[in-house]
N, C-alpha and C. Protein backbone atom coordinates (compact mmCIF):
# COMPACT_ATOMS: atom_id res chain seq x y z
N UNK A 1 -133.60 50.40 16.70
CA UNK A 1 -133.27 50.18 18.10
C UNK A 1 -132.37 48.98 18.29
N UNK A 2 -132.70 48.06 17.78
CA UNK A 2 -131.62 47.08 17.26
C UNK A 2 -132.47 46.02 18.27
N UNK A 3 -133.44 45.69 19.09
CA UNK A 3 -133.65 44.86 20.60
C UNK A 3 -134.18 43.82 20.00
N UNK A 4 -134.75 43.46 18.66
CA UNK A 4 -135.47 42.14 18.15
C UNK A 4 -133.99 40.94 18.84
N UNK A 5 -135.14 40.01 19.23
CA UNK A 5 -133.53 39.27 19.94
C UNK A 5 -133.05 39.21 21.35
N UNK A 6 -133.03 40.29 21.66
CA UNK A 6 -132.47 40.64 22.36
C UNK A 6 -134.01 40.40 24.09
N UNK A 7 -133.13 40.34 25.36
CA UNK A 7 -133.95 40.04 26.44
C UNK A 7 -134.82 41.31 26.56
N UNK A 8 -136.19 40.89 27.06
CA UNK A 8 -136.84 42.07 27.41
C UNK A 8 -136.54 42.56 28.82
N UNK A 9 -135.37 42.56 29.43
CA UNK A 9 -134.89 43.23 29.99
C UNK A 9 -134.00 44.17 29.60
N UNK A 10 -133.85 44.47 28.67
CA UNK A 10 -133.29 45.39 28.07
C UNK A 10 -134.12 46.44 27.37
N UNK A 11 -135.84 46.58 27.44
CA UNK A 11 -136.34 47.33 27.18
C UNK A 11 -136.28 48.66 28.16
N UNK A 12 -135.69 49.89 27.18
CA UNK A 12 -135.77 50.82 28.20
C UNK A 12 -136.81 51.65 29.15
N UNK A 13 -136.78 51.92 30.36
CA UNK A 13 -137.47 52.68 30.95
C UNK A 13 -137.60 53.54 30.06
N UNK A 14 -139.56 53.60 30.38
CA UNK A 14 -140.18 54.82 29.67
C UNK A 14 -140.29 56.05 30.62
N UNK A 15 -140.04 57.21 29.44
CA UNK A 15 -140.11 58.67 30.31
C UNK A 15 -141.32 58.53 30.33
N UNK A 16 -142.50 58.30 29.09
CA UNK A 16 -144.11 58.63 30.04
C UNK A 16 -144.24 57.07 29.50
N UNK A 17 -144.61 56.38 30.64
CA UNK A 17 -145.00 55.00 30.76
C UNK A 17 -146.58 54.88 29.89
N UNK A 18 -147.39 55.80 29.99
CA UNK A 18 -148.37 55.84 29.04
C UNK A 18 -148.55 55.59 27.49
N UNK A 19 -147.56 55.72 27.25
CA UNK A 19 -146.93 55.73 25.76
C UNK A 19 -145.91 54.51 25.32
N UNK A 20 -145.58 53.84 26.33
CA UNK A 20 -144.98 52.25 26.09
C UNK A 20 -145.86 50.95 26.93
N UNK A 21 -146.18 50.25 25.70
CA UNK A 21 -146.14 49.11 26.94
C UNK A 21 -145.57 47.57 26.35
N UNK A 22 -145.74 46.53 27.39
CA UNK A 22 -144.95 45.45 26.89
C UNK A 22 -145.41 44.49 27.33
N UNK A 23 -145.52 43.41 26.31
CA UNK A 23 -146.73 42.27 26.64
C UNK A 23 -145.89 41.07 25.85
N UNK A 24 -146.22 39.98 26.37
CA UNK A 24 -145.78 38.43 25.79
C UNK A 24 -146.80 38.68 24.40
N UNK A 25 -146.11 38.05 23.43
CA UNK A 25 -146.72 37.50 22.07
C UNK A 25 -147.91 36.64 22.26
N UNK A 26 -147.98 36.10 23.64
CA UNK A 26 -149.59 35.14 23.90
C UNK A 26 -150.56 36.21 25.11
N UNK A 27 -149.77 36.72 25.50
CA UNK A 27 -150.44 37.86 26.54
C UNK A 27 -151.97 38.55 26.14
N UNK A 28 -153.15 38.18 26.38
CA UNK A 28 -154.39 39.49 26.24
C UNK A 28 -154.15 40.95 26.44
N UNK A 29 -154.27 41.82 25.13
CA UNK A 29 -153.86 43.26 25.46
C UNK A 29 -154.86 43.48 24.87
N UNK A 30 -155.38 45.35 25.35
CA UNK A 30 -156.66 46.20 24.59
C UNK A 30 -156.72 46.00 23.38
N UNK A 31 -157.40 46.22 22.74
CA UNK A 31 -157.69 46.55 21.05
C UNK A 31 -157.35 48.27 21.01
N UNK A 32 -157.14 49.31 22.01
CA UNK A 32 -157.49 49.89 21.71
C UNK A 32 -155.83 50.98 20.71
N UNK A 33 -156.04 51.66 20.02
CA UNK A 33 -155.36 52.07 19.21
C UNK A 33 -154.18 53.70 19.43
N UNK A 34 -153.38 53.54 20.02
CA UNK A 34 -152.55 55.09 20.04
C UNK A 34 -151.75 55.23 19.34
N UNK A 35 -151.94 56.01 18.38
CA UNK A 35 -150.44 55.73 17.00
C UNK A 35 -149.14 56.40 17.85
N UNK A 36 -149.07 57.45 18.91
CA UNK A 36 -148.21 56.92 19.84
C UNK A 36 -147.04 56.14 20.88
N UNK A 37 -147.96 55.00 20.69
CA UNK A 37 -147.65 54.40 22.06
C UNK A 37 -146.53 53.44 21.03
N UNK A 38 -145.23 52.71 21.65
CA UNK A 38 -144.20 51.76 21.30
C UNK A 38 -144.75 50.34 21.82
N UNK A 39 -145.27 49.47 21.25
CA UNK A 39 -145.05 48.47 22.11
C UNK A 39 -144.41 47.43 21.69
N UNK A 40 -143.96 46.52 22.86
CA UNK A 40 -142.53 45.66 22.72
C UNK A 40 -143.84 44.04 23.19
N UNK A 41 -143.08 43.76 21.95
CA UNK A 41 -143.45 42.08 22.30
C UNK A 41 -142.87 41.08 22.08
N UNK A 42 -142.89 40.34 23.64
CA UNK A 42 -141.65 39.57 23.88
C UNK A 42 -142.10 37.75 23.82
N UNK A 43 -141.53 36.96 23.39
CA UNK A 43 -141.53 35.39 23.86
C UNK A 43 -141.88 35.40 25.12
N UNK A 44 -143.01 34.28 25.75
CA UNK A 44 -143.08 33.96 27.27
C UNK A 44 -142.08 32.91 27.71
N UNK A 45 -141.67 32.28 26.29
CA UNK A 45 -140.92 30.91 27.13
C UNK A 45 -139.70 31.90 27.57
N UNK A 46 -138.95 31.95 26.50
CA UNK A 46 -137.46 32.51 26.38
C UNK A 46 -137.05 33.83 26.62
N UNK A 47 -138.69 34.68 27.29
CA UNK A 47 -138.14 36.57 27.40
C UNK A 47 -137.60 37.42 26.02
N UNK A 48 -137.28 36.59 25.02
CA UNK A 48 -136.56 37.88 24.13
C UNK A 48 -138.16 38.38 23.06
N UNK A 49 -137.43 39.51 22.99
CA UNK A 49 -138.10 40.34 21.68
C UNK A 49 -138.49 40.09 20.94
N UNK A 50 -140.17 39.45 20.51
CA UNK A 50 -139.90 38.82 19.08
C UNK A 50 -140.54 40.07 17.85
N UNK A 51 -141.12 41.31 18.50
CA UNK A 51 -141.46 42.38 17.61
C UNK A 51 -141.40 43.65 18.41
N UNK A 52 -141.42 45.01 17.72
CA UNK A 52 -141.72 46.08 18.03
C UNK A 52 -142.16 46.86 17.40
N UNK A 53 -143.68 47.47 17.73
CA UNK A 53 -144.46 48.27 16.55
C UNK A 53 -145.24 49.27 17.14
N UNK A 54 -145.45 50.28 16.49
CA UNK A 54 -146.47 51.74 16.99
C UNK A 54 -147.63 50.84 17.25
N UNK A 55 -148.81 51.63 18.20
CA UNK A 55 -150.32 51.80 18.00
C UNK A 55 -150.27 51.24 19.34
């Protein structure tokens, strides 16, 4: 996708929002597991991308 880096405003709208989500690298998210789902995790100071991984 190329977005490591890059602002998380540039993460694209999801067709089923169920299946993406996107959280700061310090942010509390579920434990729970969808091999599925994309999620994008971004820096809180600076907004950019610092990973992107299934589950």
């Amino acid at each position: 996708m190329g977005l490591i880096g890059r602002s998380r405003r540039e993460i694209p709208v999801p067709v089923l929002p169920e299946l993406q989500r996107v959280a700061c690298t310090t942010c509390p998210i579920t434990r729970d597991f969808n091999p599925r789902r994309l999620n994008f995790f971004f820096d809180a100071e600076t907004g950019l991308i610092q990973e992107i991984r299934c589950g």
